[in-house]
PDB file of N, CA and C in Angstrom:
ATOM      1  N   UNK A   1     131.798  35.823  22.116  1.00  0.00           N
ATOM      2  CA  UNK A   1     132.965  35.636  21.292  1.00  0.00           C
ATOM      3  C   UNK A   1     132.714  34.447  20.371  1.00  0.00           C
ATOM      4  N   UNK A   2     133.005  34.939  18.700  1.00  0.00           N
ATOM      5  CA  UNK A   2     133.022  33.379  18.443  1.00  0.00           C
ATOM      6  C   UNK A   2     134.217  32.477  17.876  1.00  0.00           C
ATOM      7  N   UNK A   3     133.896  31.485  17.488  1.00  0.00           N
ATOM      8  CA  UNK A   3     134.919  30.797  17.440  1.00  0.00           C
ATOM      9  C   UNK A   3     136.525  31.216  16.490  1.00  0.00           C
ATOM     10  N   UNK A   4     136.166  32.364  15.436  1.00  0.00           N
ATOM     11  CA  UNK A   4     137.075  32.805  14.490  1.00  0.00           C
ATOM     12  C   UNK A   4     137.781  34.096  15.726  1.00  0.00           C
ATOM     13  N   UNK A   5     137.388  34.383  16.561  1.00  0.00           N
ATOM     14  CA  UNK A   5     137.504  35.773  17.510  1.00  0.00           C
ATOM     15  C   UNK A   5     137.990  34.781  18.589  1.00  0.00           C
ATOM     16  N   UNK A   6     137.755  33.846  19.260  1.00  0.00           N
ATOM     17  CA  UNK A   6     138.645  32.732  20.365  1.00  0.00           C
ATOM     18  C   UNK A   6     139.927  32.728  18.892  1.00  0.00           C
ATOM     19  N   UNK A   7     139.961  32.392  17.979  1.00  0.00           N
ATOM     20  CA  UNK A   7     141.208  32.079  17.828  1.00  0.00           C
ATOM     21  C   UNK A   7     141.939  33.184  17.684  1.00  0.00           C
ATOM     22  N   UNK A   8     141.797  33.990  16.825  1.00  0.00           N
ATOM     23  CA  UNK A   8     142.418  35.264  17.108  1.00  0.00           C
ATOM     24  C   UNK A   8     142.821  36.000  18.384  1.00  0.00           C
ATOM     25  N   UNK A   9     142.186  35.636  19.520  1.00  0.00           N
ATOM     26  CA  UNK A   9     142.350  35.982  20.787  1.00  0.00           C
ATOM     27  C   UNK A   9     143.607  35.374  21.457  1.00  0.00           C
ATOM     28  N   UNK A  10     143.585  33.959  20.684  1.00  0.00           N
ATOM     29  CA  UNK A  10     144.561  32.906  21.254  1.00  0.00           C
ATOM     30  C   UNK A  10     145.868  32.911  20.426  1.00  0.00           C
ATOM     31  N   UNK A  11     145.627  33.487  19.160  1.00  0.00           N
ATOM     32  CA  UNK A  11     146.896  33.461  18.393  1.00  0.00           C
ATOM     33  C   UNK A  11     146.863  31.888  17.550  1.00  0.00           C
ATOM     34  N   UNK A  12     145.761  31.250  17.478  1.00  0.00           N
ATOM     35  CA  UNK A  12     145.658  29.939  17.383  1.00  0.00           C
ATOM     36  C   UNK A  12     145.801  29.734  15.771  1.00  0.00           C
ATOM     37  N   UNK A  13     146.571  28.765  15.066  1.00  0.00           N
ATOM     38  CA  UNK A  13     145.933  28.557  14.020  1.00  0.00           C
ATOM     39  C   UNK A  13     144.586  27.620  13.750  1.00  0.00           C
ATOM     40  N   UNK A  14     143.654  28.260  13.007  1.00  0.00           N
ATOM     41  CA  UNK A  14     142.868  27.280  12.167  1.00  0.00           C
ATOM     42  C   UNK A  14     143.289  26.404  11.320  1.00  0.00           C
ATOM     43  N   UNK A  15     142.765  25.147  11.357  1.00  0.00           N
ATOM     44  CA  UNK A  15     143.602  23.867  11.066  1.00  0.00           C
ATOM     45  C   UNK A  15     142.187  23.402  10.127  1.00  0.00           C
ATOM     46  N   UNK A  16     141.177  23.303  10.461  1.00  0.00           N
ATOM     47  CA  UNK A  16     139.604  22.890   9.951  1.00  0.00           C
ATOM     48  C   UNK A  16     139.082  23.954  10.046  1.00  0.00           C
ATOM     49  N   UNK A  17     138.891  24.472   8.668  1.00  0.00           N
ATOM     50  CA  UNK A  17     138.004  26.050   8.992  1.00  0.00           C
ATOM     51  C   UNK A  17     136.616  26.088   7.969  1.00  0.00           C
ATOM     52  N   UNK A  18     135.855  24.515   7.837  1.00  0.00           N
ATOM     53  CA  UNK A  18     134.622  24.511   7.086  1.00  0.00           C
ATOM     54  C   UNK A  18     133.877  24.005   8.222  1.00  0.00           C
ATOM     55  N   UNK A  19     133.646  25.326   9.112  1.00  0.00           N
ATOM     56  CA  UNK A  19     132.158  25.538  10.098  1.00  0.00           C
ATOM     57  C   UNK A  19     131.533  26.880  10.472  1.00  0.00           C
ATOM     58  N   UNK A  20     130.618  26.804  11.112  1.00  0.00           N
ATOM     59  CA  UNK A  20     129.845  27.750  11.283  1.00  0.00           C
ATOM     60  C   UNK A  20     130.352  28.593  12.106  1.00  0.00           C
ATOM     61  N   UNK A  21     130.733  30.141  12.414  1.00  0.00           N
ATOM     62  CA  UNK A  21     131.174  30.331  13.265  1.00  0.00           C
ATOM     63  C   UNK A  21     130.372  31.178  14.541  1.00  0.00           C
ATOM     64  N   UNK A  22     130.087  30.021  14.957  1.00  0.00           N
ATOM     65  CA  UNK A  22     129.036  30.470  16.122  1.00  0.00           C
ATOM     66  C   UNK A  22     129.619  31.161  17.321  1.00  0.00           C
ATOM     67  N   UNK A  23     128.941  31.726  18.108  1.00  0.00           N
ATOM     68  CA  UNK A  23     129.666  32.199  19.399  1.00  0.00           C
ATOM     69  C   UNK A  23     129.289  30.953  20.668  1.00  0.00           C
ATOM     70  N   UNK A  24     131.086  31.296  21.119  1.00  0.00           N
ATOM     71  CA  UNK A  24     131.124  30.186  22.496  1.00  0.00           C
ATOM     72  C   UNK A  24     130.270  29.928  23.538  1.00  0.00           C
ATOM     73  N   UNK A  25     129.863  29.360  23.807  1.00  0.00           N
ATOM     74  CA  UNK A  25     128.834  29.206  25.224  1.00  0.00           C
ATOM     75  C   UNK A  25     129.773  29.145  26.316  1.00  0.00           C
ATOM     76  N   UNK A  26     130.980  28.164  26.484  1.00  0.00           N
ATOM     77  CA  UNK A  26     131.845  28.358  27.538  1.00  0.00           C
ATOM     78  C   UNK A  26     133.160  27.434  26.908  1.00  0.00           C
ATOM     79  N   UNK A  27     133.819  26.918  27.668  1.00  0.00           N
ATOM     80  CA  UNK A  27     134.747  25.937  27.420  1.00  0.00           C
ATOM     81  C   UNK A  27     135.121  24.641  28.482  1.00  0.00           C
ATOM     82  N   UNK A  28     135.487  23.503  27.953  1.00  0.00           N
ATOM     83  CA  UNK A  28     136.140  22.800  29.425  1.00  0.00           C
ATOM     84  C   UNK A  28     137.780  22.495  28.746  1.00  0.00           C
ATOM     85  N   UNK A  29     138.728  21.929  30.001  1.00  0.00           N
ATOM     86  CA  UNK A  29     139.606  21.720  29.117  1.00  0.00           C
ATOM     87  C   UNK A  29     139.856  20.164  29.864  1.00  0.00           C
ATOM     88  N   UNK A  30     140.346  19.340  29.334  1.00  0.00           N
ATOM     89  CA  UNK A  30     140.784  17.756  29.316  1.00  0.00           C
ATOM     90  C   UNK A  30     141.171  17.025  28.257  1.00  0.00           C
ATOM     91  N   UNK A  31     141.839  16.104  28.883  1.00  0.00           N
ATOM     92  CA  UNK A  31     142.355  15.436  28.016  1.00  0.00           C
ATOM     93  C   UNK A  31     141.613  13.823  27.920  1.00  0.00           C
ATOM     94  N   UNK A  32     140.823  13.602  28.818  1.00  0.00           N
ATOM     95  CA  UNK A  32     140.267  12.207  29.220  1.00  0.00           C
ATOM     96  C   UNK A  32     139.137  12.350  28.353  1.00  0.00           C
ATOM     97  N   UNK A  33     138.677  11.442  27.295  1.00  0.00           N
ATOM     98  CA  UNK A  33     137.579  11.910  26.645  1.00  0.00           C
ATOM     99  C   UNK A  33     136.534  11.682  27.335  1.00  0.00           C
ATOM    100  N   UNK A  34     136.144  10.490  28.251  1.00  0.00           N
ATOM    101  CA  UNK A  34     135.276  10.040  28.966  1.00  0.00           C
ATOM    102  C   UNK A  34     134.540  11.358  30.016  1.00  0.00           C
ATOM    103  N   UNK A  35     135.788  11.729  30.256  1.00  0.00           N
ATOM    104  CA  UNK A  35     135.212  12.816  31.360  1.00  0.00           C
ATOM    105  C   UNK A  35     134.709  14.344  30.046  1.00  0.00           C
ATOM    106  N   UNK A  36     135.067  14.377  29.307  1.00  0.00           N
ATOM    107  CA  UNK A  36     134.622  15.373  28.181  1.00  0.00           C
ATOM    108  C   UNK A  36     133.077  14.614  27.769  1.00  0.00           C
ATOM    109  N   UNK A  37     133.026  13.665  27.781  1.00  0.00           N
ATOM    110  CA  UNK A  37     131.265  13.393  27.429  1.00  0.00           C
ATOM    111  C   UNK A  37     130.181  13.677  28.882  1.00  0.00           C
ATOM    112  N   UNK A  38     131.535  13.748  29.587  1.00  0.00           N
ATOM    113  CA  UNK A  38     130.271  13.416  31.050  1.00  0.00           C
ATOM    114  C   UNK A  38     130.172  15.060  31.664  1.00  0.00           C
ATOM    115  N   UNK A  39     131.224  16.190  31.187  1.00  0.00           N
ATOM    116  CA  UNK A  39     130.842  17.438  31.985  1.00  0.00           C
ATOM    117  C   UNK A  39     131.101  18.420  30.348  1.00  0.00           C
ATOM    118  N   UNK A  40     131.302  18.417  29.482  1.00  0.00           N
ATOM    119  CA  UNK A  40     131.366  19.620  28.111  1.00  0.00           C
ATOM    120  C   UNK A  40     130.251  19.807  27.718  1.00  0.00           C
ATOM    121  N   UNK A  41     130.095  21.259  27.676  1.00  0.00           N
ATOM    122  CA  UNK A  41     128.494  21.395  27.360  1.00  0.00           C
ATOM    123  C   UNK A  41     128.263  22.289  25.779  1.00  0.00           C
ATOM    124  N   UNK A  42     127.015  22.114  25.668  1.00  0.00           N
ATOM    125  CA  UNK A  42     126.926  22.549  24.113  1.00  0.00           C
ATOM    126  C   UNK A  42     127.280  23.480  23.803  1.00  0.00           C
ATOM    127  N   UNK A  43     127.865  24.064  22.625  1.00  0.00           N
ATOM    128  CA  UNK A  43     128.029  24.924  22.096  1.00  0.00           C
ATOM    129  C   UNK A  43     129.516  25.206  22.750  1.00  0.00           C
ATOM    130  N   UNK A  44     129.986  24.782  23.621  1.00  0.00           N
ATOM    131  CA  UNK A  44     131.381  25.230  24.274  1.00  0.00           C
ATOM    132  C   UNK A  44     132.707  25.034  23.229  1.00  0.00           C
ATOM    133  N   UNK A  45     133.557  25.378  23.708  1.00  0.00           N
ATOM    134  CA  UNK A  45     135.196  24.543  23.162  1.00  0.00           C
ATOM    135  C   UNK A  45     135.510  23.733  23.549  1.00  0.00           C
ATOM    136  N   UNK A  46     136.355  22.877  23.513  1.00  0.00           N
ATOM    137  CA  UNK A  46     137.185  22.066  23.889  1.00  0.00           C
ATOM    138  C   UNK A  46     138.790  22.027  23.663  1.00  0.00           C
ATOM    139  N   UNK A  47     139.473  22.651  25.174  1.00  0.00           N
ATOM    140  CA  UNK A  47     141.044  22.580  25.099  1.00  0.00           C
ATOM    141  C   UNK A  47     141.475  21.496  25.372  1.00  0.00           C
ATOM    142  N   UNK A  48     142.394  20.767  24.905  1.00  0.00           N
ATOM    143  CA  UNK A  48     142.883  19.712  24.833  1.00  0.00           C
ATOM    144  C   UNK A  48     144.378  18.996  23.858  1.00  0.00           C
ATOM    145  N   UNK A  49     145.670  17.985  24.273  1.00  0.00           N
ATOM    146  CA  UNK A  49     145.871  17.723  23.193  1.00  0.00           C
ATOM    147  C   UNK A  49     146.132  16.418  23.121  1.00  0.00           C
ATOM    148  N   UNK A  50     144.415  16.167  22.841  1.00  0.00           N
ATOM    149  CA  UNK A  50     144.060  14.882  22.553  1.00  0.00           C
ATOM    150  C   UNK A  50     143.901  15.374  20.757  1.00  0.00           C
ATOM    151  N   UNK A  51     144.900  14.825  20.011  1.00  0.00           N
ATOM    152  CA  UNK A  51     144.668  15.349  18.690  1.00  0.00           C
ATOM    153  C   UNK A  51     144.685  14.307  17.428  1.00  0.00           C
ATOM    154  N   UNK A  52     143.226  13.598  18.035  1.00  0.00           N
ATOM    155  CA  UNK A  52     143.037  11.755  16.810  1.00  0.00           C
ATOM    156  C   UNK A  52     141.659  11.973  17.109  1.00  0.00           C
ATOM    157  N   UNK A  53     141.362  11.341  16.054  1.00  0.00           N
ATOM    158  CA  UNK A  53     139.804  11.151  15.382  1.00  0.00           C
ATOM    159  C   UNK A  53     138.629  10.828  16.357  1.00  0.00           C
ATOM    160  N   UNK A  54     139.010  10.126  17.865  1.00  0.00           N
ATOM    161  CA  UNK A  54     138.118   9.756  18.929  1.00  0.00           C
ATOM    162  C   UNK A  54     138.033  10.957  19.050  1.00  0.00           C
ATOM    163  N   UNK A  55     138.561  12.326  19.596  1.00  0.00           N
ATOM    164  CA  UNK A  55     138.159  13.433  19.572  1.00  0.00           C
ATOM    165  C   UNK A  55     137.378  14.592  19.287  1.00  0.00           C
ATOM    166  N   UNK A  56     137.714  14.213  17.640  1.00  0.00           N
ATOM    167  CA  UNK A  56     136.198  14.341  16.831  1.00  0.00           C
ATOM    168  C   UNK A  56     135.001  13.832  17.421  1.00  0.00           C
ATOM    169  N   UNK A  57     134.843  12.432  17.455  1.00  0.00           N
ATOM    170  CA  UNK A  57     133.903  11.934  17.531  1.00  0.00           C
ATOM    171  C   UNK A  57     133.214  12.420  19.088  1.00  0.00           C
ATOM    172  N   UNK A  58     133.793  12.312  19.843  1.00  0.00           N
ATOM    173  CA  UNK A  58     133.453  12.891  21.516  1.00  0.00           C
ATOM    174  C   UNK A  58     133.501  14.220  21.555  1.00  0.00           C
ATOM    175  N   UNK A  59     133.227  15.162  20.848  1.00  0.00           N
ATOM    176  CA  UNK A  59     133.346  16.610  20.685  1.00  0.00           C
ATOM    177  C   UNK A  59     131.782  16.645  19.953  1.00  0.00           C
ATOM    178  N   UNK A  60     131.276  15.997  18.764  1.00  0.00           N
ATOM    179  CA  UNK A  60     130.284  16.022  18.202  1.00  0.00           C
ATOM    180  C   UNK A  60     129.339  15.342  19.103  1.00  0.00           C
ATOM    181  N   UNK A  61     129.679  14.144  19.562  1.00  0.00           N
ATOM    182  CA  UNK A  61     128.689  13.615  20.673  1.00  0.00           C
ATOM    183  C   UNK A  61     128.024  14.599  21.989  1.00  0.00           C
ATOM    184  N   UNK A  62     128.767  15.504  22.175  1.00  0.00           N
ATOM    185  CA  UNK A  62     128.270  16.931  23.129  1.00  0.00           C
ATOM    186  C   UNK A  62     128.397  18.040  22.559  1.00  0.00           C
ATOM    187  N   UNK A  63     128.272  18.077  21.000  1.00  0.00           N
ATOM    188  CA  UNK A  63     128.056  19.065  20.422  1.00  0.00           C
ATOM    189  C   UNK A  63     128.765  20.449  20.980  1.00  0.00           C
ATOM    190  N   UNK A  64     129.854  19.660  20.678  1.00  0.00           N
ATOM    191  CA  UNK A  64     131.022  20.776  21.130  1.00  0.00           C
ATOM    192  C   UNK A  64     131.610  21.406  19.522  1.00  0.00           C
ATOM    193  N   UNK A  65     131.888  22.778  19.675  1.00  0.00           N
ATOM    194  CA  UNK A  65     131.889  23.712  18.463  1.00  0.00           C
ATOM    195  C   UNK A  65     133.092  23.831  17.791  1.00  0.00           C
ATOM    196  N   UNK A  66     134.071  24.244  18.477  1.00  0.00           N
ATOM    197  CA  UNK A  66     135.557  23.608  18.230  1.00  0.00           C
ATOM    198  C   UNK A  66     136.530  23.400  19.219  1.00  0.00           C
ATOM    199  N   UNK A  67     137.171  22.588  18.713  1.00  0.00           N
ATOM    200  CA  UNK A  67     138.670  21.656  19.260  1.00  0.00           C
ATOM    201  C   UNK A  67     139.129  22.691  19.355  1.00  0.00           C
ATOM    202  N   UNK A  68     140.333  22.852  21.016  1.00  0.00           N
ATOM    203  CA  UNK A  68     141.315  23.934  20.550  1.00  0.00           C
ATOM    204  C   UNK A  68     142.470  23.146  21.091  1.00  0.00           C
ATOM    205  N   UNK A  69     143.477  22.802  20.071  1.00  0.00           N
ATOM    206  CA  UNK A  69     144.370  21.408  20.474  1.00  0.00           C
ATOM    207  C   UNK A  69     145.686  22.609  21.147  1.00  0.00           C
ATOM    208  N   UNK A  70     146.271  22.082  22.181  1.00  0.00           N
ATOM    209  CA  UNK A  70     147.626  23.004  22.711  1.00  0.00           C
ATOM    210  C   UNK A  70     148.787  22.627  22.277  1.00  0.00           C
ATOM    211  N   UNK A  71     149.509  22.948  22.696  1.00  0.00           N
ATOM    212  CA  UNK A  71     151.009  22.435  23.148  1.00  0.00           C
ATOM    213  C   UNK A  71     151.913  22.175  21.298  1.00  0.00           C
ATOM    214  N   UNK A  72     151.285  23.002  20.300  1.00  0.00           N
ATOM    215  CA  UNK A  72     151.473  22.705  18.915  1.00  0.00           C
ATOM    216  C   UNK A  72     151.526  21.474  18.691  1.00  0.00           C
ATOM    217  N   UNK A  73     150.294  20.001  18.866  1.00  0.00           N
ATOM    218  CA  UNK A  73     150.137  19.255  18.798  1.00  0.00           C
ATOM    219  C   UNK A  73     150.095  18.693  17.063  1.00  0.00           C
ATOM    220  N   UNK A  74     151.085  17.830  16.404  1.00  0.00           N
ATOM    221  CA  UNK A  74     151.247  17.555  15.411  1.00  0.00           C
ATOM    222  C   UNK A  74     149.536  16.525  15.363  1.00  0.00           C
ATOM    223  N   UNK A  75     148.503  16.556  13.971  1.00  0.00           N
ATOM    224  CA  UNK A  75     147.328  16.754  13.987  1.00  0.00           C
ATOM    225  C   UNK A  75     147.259  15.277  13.351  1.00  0.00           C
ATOM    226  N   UNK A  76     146.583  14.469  12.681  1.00  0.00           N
ATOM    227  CA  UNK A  76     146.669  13.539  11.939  1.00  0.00           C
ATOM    228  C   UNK A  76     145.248  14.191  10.544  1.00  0.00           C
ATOM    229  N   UNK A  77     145.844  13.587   9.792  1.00  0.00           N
ATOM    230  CA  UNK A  77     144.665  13.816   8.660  1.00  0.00           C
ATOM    231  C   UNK A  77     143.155  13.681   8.646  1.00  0.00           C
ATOM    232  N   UNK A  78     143.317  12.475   9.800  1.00  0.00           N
ATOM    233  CA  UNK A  78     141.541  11.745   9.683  1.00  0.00           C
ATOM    234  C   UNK A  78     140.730  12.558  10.305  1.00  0.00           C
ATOM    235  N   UNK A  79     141.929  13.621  11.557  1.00  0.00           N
ATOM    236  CA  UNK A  79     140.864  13.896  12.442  1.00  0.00           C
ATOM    237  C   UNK A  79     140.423  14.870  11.895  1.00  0.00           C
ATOM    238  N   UNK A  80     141.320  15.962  11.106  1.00  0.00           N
ATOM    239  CA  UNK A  80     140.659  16.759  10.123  1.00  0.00           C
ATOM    240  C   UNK A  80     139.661  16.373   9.557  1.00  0.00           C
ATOM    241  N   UNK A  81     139.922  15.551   8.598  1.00  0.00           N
ATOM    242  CA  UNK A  81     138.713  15.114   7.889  1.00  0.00           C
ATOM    243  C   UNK A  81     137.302  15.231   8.674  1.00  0.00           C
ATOM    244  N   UNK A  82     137.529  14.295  10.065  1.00  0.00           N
ATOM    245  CA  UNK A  82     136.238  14.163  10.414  1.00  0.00           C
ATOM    246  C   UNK A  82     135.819  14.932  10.717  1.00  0.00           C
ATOM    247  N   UNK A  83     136.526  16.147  11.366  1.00  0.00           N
ATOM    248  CA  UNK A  83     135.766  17.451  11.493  1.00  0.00           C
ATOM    249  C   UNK A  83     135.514  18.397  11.336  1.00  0.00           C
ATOM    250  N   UNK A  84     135.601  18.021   9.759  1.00  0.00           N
ATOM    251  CA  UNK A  84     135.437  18.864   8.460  1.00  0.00           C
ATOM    252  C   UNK A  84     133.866  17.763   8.080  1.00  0.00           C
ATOM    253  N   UNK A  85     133.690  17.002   8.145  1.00  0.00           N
ATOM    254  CA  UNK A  85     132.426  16.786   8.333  1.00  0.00           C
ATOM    255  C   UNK A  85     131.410  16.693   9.166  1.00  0.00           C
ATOM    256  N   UNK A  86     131.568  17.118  10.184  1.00  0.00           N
ATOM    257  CA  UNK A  86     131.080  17.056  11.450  1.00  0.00           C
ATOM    258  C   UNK A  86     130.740  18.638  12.030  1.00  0.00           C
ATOM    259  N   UNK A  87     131.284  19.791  11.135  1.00  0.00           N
ATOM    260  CA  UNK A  87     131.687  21.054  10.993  1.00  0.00           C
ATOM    261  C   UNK A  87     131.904  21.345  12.280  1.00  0.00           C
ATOM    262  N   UNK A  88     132.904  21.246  12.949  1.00  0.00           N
ATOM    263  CA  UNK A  88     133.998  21.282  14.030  1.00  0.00           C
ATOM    264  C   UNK A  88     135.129  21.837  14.013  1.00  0.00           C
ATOM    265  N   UNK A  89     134.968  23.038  14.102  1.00  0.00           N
ATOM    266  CA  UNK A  89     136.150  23.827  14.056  1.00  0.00           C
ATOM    267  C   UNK A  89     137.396  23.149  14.801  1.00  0.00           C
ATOM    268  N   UNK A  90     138.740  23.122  14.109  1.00  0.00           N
ATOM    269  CA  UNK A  90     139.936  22.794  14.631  1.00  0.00           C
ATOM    270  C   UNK A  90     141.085  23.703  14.469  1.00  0.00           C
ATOM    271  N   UNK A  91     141.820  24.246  15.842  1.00  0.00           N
ATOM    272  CA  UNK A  91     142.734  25.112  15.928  1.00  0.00           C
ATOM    273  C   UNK A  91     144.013  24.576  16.584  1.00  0.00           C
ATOM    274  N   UNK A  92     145.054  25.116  16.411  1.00  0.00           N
ATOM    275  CA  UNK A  92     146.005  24.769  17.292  1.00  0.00           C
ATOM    276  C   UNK A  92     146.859  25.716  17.369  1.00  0.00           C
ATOM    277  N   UNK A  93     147.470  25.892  19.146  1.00  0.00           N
ATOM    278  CA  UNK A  93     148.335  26.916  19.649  1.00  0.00           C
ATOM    279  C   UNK A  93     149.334  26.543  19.823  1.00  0.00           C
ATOM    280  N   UNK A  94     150.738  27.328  20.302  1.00  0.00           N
ATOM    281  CA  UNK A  94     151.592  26.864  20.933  1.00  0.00           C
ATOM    282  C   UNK A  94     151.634  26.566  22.443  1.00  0.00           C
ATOM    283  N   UNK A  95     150.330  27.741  22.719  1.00  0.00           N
ATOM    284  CA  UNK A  95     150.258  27.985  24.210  1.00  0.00           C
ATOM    285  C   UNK A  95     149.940  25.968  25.264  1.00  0.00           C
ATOM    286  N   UNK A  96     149.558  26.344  26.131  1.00  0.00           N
ATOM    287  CA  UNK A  96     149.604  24.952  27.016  1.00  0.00           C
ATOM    288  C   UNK A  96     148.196  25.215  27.549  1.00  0.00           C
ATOM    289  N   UNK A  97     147.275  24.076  27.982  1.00  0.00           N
ATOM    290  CA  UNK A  97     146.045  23.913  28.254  1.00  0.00           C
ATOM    291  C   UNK A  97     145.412  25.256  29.578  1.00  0.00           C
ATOM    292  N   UNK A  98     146.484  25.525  30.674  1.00  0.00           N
ATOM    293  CA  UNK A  98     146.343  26.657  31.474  1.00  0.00           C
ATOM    294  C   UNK A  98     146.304  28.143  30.710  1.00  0.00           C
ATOM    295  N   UNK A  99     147.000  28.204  30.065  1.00  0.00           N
ATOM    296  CA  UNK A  99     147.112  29.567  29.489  1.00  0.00           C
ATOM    297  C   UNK A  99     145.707  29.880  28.655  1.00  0.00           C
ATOM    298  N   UNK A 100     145.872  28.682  27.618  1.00  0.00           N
ATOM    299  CA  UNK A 100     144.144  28.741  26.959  1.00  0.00           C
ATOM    300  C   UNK A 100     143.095  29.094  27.812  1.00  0.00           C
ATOM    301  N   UNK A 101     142.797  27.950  28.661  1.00  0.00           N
ATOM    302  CA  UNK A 101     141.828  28.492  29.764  1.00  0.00           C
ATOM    303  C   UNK A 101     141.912  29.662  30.035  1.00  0.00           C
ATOM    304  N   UNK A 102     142.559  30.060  30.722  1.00  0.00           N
ATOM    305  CA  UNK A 102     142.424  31.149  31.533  1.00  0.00           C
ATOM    306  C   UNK A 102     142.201  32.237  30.510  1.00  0.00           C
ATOM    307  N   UNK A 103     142.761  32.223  29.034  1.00  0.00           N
ATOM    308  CA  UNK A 103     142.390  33.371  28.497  1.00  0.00           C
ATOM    309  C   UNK A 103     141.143  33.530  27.993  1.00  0.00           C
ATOM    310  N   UNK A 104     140.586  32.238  27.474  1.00  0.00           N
ATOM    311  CA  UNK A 104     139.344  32.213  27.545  1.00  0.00           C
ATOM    312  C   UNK A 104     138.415  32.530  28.393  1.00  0.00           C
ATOM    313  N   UNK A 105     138.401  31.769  29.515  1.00  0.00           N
ATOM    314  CA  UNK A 105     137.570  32.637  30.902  1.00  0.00           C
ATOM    315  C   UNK A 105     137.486  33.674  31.385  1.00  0.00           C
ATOM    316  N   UNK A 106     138.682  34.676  30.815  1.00  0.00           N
ATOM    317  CA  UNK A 106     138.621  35.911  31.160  1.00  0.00           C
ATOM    318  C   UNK A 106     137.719  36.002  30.202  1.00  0.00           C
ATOM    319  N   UNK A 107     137.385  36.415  28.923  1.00  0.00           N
ATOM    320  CA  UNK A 107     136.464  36.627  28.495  1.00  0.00           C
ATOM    321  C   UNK A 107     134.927  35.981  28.116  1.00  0.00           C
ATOM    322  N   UNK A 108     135.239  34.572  28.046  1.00  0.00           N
ATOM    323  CA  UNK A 108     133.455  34.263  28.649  1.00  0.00           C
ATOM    324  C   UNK A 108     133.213  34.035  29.909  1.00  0.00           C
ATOM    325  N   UNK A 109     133.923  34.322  30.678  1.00  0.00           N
ATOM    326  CA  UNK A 109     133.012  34.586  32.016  1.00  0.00           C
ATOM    327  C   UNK A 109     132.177  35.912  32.117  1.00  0.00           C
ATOM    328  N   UNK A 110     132.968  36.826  31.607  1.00  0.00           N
ATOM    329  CA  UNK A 110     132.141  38.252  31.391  1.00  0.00           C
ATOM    330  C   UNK A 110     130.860  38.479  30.346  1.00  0.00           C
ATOM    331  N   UNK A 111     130.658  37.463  29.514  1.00  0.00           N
ATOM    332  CA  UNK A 111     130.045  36.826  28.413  1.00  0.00           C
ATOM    333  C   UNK A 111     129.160  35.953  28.089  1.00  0.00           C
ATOM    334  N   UNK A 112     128.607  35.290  29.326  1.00  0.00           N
ATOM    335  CA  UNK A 112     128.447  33.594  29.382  1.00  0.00           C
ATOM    336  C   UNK A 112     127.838  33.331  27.947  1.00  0.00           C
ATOM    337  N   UNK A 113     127.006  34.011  27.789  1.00  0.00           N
ATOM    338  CA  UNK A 113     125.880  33.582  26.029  1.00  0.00           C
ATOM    339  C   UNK A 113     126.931  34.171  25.118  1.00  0.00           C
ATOM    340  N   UNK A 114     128.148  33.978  24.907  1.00  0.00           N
ATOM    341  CA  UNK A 114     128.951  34.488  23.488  1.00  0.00           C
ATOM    342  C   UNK A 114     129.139  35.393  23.709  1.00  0.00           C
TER     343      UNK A 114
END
């Protein structure tokens, strides 16, 4: 699945839509960034609504593909920006960090390589 097909799956809007749209490797979801550098793995998503510019930055540091912010998290400009240079896809749902998951895992678990 890739990242334009996770959002469509999720109902998500695209918020940053100048990236590549690669297919998912997996996802984690948190909100602690610390623990997002120490277990998110490449190419994955990231659910979360941690929705400021450290985010960016700890998403690119594990080369994470895109942000998927929940809970219709109001966004700030910078973090766009940054990951619109960082080409980091950014989405946001109404849904809540459980629901994401799980809809995601239903389908890359059946999937693991995209």
């Amino acid at each position: 699945m890739t990242v334009r097909e996770a959002a469509a799956l999720l109902g998500a809007e695209i918020l940053q839509g100048d990236f590549e749209d690669l297919p998912l490797t997996g996802a984690y979801t948190s909100d602690l960034l610390s623990d997002v550098m120490a277990h998110a793995k490449d190419g994955g998503a990231l659910i979360t609504i941690q929705a400021h510019k450290n985010t960016v930055a700890v998403a690119s540091l594990v080369n994470v593909t895109a942000i998927i912010l929940c809970n219709n998290r109001p966004i700030q400009d910078d973090m766009l920006e940054a990951a619109k240079d960082e080409g980091i896809a950014v989405m946001r749902t109404r849904e809540n960090q459980y629901t994401v998951s799980g809809k995601l895992y239903a389908v890359l678990a059946k999937n693991p390589s995209g």
